[in-house]
N, C-alpha and C. Protein backbone atom coordinates (compact mmCIF):
# COMPACT_ATOMS: atom_id res chain seq x y z
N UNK A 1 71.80 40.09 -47.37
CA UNK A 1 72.72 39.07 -47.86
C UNK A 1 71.90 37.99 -48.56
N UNK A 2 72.28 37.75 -49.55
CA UNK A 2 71.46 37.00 -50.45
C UNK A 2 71.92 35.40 -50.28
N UNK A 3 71.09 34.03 -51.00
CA UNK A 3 71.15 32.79 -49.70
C UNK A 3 72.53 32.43 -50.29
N UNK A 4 73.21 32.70 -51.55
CA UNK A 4 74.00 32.21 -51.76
C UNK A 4 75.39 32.58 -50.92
N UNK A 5 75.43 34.01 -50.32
CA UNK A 5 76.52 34.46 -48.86
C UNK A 5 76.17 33.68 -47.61
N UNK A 6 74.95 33.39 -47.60
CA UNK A 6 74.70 32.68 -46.19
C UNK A 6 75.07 31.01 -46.10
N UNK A 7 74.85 30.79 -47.39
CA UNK A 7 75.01 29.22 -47.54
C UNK A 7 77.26 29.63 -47.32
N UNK A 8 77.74 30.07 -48.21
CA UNK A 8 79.09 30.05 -47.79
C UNK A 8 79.45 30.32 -46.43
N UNK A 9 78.89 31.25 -46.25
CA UNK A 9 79.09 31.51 -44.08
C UNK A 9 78.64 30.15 -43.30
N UNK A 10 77.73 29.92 -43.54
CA UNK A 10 77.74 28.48 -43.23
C UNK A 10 78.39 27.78 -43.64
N UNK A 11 78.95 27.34 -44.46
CA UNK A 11 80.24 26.40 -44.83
C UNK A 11 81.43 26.93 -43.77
N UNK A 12 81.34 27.85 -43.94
CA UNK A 12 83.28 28.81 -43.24
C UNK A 12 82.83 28.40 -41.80
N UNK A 13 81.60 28.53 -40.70
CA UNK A 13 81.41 28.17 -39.83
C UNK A 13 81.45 26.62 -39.55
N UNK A 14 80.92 25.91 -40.55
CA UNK A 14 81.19 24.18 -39.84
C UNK A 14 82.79 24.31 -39.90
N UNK A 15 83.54 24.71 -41.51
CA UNK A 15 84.67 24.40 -41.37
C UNK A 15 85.73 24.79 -40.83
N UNK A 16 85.35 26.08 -39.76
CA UNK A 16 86.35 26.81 -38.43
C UNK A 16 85.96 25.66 -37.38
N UNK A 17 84.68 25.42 -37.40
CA UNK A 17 84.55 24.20 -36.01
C UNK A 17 85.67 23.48 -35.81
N UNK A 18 85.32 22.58 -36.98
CA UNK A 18 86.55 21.22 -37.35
C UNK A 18 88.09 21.61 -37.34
N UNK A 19 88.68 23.13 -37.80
CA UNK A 19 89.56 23.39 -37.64
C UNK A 19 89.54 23.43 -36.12
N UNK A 20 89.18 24.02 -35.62
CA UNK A 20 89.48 24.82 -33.91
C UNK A 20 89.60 23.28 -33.27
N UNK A 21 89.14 21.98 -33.92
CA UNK A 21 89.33 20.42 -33.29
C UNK A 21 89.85 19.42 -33.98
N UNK A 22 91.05 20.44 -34.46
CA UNK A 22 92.16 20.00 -35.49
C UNK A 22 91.84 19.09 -36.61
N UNK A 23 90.37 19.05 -37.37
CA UNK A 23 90.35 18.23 -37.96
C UNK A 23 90.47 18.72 -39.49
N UNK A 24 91.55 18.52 -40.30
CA UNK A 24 91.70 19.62 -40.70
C UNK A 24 91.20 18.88 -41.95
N UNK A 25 91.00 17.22 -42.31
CA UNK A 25 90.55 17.17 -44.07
C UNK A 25 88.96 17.86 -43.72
N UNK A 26 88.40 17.73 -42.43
CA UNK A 26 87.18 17.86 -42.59
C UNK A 26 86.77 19.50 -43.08
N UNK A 27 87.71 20.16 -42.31
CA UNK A 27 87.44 21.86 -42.27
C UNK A 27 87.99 22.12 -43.88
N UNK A 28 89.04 21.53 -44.44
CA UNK A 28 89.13 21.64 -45.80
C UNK A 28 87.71 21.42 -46.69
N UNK A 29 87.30 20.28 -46.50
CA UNK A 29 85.60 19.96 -47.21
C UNK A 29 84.86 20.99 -46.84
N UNK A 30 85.06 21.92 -45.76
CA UNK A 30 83.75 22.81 -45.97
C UNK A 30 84.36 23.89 -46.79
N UNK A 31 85.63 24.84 -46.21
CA UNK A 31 85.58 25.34 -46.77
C UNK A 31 86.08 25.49 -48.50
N UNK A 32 86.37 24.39 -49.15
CA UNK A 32 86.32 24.01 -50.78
C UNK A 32 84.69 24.36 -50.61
N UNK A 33 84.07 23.72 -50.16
CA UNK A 33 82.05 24.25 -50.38
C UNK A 33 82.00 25.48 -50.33
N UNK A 34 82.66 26.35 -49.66
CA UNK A 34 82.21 27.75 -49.21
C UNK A 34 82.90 28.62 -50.42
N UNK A 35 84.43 28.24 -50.77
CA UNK A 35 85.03 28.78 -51.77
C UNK A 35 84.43 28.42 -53.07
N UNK A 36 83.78 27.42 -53.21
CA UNK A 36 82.97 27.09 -54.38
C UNK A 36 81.64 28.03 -54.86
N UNK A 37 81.06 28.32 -54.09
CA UNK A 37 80.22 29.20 -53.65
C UNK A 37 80.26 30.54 -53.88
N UNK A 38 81.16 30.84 -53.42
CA UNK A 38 81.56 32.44 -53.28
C UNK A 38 82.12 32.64 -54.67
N UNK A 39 82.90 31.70 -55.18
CA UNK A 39 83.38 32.21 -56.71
C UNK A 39 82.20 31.87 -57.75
N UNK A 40 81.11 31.35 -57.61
CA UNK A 40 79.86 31.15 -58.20
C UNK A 40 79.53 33.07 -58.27
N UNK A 41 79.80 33.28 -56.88
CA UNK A 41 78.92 34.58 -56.72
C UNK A 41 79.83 35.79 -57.13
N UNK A 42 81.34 35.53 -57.44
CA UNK A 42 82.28 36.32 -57.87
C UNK A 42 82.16 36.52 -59.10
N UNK A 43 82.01 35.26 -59.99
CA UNK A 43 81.68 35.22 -60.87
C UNK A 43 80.50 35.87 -61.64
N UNK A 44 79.81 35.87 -61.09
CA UNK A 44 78.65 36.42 -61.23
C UNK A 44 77.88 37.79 -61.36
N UNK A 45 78.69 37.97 -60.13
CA UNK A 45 78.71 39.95 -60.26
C UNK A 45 80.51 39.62 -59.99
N UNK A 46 80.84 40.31 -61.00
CA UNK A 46 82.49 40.46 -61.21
C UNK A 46 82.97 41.83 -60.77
N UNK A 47 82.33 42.82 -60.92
CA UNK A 47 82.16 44.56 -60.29
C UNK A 47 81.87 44.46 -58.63
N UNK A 48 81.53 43.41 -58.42
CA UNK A 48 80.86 43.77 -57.12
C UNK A 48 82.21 43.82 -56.00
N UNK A 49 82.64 44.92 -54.99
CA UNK A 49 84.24 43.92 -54.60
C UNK A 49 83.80 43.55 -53.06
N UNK A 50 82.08 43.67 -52.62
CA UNK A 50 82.16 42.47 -51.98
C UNK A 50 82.51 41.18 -52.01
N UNK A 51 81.79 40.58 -52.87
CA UNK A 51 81.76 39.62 -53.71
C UNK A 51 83.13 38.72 -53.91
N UNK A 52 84.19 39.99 -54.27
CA UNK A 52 85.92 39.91 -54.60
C UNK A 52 86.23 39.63 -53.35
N UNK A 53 86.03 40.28 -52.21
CA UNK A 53 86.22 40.19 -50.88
C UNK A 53 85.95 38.77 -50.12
N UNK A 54 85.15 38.74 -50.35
CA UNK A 54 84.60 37.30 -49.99
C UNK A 54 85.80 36.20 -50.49
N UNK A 55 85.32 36.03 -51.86
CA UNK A 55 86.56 34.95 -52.52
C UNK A 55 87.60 34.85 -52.15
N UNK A 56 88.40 35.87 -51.77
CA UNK A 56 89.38 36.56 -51.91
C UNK A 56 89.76 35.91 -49.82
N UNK A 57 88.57 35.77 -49.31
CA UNK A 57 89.50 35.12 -48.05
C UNK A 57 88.69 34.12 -47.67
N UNK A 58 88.05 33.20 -48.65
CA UNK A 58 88.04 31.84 -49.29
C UNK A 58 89.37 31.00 -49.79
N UNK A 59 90.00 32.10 -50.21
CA UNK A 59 91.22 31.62 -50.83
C UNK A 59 92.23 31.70 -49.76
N UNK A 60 92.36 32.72 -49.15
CA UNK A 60 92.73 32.77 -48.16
C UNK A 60 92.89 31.63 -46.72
N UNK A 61 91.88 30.73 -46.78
CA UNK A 61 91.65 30.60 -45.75
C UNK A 61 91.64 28.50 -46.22
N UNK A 62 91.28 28.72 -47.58
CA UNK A 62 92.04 27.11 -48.43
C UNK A 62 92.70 27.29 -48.07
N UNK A 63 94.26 28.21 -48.47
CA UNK A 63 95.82 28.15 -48.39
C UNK A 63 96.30 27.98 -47.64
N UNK A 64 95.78 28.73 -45.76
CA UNK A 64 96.46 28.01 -44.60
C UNK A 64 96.34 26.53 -44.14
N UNK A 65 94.66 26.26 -44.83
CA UNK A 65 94.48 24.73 -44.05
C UNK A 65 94.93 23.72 -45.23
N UNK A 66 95.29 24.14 -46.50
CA UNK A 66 96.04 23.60 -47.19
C UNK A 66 97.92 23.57 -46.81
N UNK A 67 98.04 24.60 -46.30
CA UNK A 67 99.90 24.73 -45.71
C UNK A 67 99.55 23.26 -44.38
N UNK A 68 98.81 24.06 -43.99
CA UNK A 68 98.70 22.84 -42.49
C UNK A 68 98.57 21.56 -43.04
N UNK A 69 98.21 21.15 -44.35
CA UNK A 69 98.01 19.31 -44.28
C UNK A 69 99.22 19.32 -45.28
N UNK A 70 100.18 19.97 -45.50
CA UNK A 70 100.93 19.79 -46.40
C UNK A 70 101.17 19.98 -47.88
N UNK A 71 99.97 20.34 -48.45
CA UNK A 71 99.86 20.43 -49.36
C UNK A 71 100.13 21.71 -50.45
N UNK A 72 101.85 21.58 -50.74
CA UNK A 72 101.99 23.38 -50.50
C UNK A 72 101.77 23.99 -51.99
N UNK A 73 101.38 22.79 -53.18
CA UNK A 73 101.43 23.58 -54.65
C UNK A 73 99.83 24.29 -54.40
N UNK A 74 98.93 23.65 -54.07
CA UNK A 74 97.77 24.15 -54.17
C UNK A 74 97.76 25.18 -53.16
N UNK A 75 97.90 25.34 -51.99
CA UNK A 75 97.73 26.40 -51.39
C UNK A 75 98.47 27.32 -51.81
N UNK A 76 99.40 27.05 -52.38
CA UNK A 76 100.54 28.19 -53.26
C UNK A 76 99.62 29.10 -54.19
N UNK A 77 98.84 28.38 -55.32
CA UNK A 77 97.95 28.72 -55.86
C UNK A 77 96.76 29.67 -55.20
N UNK A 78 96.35 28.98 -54.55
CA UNK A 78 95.44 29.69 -53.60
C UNK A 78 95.99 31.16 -52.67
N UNK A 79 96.53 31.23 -52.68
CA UNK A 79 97.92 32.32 -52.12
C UNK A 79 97.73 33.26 -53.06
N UNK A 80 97.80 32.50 -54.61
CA UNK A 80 98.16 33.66 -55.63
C UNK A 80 96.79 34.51 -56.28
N UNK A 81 95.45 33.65 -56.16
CA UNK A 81 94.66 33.92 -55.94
C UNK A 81 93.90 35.19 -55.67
N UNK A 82 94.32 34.70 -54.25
CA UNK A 82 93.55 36.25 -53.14
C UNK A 82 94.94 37.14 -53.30
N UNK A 83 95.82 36.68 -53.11
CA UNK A 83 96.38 38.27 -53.59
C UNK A 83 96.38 39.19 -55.05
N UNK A 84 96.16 38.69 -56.24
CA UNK A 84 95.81 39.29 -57.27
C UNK A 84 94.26 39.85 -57.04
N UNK A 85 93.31 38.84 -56.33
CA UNK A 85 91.73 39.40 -55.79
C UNK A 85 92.33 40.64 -54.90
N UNK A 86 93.04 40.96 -54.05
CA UNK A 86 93.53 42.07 -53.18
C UNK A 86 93.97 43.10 -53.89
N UNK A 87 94.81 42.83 -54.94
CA UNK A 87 95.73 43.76 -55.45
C UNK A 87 94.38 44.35 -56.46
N UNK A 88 94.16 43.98 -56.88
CA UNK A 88 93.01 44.51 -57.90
C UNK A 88 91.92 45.35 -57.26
N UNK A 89 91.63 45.17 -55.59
CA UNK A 89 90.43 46.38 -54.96
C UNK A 89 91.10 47.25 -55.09
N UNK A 90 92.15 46.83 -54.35
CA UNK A 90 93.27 47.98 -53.87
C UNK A 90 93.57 49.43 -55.29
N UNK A 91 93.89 48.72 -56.03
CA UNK A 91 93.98 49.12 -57.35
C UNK A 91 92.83 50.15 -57.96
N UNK A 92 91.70 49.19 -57.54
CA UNK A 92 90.01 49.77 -58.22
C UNK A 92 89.62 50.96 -57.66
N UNK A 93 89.99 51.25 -56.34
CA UNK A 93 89.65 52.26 -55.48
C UNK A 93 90.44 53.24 -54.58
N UNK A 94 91.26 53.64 -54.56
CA UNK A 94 92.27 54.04 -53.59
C UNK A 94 91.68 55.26 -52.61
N UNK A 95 90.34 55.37 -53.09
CA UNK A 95 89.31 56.21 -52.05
C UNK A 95 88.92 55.69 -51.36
N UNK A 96 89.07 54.57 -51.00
CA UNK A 96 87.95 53.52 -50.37
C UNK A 96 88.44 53.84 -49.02
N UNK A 97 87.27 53.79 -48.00
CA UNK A 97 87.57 54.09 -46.28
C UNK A 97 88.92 53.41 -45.80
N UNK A 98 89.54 53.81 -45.03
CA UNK A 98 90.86 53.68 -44.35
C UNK A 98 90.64 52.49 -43.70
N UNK A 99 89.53 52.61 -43.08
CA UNK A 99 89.75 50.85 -42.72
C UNK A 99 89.65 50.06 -43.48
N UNK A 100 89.06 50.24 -44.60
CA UNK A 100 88.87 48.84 -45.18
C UNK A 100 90.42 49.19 -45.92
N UNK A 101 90.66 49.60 -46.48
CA UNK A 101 92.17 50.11 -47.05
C UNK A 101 93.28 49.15 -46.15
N UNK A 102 93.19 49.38 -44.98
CA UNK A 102 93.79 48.98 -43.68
C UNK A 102 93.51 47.37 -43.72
N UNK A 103 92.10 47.07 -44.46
CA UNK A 103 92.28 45.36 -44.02
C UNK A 103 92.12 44.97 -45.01
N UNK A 104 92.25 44.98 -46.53
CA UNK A 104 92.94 44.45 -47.43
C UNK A 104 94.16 44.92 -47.46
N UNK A 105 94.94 45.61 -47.25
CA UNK A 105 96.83 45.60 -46.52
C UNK A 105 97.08 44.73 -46.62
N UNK A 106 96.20 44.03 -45.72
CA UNK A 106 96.69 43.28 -44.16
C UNK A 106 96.28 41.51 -44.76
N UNK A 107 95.58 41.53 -45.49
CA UNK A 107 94.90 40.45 -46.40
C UNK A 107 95.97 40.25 -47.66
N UNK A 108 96.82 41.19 -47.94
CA UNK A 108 97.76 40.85 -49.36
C UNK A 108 98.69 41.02 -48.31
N UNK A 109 98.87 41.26 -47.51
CA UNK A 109 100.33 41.02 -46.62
C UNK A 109 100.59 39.86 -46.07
N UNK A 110 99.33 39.23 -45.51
CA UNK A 110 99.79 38.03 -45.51
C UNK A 110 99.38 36.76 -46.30
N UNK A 111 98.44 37.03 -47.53
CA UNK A 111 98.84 36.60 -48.79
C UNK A 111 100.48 35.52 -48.99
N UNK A 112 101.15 37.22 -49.18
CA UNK A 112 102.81 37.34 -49.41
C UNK A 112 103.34 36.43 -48.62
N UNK A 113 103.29 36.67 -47.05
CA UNK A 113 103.53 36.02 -45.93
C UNK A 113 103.09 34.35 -46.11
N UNK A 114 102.26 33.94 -46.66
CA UNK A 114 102.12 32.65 -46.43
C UNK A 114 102.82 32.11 -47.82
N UNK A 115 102.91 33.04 -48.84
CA UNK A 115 104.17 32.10 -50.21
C UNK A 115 105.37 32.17 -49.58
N UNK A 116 105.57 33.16 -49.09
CA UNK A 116 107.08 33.16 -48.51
C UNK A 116 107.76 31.58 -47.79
N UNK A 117 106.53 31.68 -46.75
CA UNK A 117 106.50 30.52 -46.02
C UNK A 117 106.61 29.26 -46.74
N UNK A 118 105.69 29.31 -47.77
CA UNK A 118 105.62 28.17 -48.58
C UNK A 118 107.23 27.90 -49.29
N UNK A 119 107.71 29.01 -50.09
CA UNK A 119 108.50 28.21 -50.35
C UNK A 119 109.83 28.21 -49.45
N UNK A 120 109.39 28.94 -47.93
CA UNK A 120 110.73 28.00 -47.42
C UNK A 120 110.85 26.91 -47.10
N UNK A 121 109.76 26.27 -46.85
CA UNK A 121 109.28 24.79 -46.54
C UNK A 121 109.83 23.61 -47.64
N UNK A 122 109.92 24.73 -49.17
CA UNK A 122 110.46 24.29 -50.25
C UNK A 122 112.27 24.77 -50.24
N UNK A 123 112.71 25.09 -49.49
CA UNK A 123 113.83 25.54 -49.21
C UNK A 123 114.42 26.36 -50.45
N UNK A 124 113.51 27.17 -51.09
CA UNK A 124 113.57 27.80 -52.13
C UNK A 124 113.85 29.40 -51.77
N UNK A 125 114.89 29.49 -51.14
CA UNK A 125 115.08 30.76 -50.26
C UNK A 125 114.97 32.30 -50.95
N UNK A 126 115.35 31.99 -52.17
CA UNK A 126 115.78 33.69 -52.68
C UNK A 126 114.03 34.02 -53.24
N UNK A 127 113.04 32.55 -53.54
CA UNK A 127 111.48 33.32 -54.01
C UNK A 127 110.99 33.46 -52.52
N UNK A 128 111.34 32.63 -51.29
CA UNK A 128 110.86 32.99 -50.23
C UNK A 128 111.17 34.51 -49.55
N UNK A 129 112.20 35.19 -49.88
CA UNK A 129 112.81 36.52 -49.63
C UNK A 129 112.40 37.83 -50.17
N UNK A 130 111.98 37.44 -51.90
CA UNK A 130 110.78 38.12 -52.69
C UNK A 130 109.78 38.46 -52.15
N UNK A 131 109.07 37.80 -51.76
CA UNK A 131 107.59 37.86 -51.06
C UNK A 131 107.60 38.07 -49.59
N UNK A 132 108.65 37.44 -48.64
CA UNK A 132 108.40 38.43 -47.38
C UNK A 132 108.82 39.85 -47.41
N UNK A 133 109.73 40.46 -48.70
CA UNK A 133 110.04 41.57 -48.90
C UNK A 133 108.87 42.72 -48.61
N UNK A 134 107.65 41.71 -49.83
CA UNK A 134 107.03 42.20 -50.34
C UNK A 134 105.94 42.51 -49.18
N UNK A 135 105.77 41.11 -48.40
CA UNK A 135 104.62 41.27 -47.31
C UNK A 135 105.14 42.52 -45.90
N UNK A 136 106.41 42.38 -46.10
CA UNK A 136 106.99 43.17 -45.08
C UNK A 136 106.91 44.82 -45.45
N UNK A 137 106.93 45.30 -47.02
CA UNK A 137 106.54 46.69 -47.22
C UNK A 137 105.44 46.84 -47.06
N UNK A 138 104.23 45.61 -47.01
CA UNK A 138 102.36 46.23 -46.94
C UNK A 138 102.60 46.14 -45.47
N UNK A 139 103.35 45.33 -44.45
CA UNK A 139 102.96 45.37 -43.13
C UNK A 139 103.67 46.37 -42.75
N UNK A 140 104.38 47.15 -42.96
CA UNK A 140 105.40 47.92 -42.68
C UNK A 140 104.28 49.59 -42.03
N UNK A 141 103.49 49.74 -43.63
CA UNK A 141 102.57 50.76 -43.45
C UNK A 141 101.24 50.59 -42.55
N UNK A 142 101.53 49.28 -41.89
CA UNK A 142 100.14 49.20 -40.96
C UNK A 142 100.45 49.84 -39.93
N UNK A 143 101.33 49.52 -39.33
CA UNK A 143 101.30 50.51 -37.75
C UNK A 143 101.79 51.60 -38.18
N UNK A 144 101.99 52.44 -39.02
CA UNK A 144 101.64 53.91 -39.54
C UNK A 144 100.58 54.29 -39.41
N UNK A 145 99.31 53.27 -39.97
CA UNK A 145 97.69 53.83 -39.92
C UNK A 145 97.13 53.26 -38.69
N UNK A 146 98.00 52.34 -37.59
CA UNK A 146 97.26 51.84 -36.70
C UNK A 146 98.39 51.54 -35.48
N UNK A 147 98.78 52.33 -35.31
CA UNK A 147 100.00 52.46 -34.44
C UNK A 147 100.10 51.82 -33.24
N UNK A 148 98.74 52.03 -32.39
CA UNK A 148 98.52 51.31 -31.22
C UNK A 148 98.21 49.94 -31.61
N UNK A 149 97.70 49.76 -32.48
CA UNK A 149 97.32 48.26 -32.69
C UNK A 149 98.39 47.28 -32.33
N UNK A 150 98.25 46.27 -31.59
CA UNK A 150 99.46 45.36 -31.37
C UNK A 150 99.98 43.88 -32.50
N UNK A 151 99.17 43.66 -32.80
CA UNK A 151 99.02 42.87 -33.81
C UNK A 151 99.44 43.00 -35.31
N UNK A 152 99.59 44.34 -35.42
CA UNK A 152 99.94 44.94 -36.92
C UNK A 152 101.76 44.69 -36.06
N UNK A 153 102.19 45.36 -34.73
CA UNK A 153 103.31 45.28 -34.60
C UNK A 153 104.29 44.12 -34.71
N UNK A 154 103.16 43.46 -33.91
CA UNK A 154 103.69 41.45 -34.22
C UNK A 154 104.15 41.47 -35.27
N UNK A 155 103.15 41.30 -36.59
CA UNK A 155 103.52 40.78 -37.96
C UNK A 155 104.25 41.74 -38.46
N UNK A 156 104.81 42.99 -38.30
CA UNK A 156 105.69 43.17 -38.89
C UNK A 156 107.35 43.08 -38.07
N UNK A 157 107.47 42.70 -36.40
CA UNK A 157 108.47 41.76 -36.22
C UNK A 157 108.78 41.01 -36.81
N UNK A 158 107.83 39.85 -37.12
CA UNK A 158 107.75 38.50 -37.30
C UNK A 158 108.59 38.46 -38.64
N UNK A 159 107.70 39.62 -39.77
CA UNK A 159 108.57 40.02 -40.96
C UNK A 159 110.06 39.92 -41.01
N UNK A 160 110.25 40.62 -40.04
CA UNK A 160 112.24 41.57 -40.18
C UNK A 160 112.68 40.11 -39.26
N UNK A 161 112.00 39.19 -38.44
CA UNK A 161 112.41 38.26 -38.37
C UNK A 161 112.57 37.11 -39.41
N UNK A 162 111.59 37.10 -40.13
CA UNK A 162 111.71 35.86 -41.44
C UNK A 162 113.03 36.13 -42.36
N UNK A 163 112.91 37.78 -42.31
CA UNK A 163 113.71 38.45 -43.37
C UNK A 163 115.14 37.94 -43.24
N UNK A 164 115.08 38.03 -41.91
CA UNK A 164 116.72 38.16 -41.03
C UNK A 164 117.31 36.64 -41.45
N UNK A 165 116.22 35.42 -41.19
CA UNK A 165 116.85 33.73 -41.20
C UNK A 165 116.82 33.75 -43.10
N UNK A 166 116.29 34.48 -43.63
CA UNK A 166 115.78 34.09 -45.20
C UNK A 166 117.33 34.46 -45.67
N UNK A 167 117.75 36.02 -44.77
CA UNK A 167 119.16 36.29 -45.31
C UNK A 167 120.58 35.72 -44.96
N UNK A 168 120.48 34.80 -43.82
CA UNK A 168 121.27 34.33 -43.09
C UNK A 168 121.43 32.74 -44.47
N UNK A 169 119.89 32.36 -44.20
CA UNK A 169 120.20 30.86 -45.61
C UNK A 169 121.04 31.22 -46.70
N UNK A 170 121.09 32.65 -46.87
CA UNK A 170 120.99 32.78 -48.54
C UNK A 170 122.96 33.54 -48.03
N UNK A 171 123.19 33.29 -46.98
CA UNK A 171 124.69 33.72 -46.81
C UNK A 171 124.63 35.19 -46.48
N UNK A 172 123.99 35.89 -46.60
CA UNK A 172 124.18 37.38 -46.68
C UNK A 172 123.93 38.37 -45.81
N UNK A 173 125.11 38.24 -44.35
CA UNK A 173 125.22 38.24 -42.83
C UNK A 173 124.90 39.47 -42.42
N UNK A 174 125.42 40.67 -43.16
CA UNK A 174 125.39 42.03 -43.28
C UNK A 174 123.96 42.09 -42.86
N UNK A 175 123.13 41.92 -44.39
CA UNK A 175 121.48 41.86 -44.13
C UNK A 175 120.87 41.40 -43.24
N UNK A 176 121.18 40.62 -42.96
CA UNK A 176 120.45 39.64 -41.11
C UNK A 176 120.69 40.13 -40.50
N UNK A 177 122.14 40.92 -40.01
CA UNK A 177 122.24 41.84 -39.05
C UNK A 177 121.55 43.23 -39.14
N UNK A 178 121.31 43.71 -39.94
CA UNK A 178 120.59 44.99 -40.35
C UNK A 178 118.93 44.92 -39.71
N UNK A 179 118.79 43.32 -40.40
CA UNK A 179 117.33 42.99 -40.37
C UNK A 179 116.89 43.01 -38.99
N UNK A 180 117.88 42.54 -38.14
CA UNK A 180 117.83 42.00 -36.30
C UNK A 180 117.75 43.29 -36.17
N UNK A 181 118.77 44.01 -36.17
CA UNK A 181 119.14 45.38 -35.33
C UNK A 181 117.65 46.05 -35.64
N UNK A 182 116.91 46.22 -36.70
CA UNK A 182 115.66 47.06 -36.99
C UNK A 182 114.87 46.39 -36.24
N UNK A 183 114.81 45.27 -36.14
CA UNK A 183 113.69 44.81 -34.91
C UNK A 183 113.59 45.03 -33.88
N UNK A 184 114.83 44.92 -33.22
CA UNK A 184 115.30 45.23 -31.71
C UNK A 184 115.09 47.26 -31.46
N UNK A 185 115.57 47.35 -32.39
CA UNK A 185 114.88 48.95 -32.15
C UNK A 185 113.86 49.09 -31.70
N UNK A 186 113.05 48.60 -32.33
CA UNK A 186 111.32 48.68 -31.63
C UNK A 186 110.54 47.92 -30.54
N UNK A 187 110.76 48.38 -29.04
CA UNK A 187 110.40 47.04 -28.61
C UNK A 187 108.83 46.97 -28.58
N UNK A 188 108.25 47.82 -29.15
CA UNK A 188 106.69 47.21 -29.07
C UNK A 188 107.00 45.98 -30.36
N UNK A 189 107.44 45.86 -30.73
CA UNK A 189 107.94 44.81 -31.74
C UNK A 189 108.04 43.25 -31.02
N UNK A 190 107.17 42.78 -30.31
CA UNK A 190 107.57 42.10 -29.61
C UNK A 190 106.92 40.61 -30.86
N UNK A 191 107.46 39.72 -31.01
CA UNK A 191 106.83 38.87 -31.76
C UNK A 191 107.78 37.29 -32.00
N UNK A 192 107.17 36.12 -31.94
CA UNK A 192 107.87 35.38 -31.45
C UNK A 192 107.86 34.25 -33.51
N UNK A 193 108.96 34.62 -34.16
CA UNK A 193 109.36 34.26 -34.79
C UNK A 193 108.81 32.86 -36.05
N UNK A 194 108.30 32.73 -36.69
CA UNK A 194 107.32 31.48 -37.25
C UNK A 194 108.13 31.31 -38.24
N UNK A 195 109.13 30.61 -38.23
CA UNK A 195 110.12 30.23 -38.99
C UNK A 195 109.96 28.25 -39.27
């Protein structure tokens, strides 16, 4: 790993500290340093999809501690970001090992998952319904490739749950009921709603 990955890992490490002790302008300042960094090195080797990888949950990882202080155009951005960085490995390689296949999914799923969010916060319901659609077909195929996994099951509850209140705002009762009933089918589906 060359010093310019280590200097960003070090940034992502002070600025998980400060997160994990809610301090969140501070954990923002590191990781803007770390995302600064990493797109130096994206930039740089543009082929490389470590490199893409990296950035790619730099951006990732602006956009939640940007949702958390409020700030939802930029993390919106940042959202759109790493998921075009996602969609594009995904794209580059479709040979690429199953796990890693499996965790960029899971990286543009909840991408999706956090615009969704964003703009319900913006009470912008029918682009918020777009994108959990969307995060809900990449999470959909995770517990296909990882069945036991419990965590792939969560987030795609959590999905057919967002889905269900996104269709209920938008009037359209049929769908919410459809959306519930598919959840309740599954009870490894166990997942407690982030609405």
């Amino acid at each position: 790993m060359d010093s310019s990955r280590w200097l960003a890992l070090c940034y992502d490490r002070i600025a998980q500290s400060y997160l994990d002790r809610k301090q969140l302008d501070k954990a923002l300042e590191f990781y803007r340093k770390g995302e600064k960094v990493r797109r130096a090195v994206a930039e740089r080797e543009p082929k490389d999809a470590r490199s893409q990888r990296d950035l790619a949950f730099s951006c990732g990882k602006l956009a939640y501690v940007l949702m958390e202080t409020g700030q939802m155009e930029e993390a919106m951005g940042f959202c759109q970001q790493g998921h075009e960085i996602y969609q594009r490995l995904l794209e580059a390689d479709p040979n690429e090992d199953p796990k890693s296949i499996a965790w960029h999914t899971h990286q543009l799923a909840e991408c999706y998952d956090r615009i969704a969010r964003s703009y319900v916060e913006k009470k912008q319901f029918e682009s918020a319904l777009e994108y959990c659609q969307k995060s809900k077909t990449l999470t959909r195929s995770l517990p296909e490739r990882k069945p036991k996994d419990a965590q792939s099951q969560r987030d795609l509850a959590s999905g057919f749950s967002l889905q269900a209140y996104l269709f209920l705002q938008l009037g359209k009762t049929e769908e919410a009921l459809e959306c519930s009933r598919q959840r309740l089918e599954n009870p490894r589906w166990i997942a407690t709603p982030r609405i």
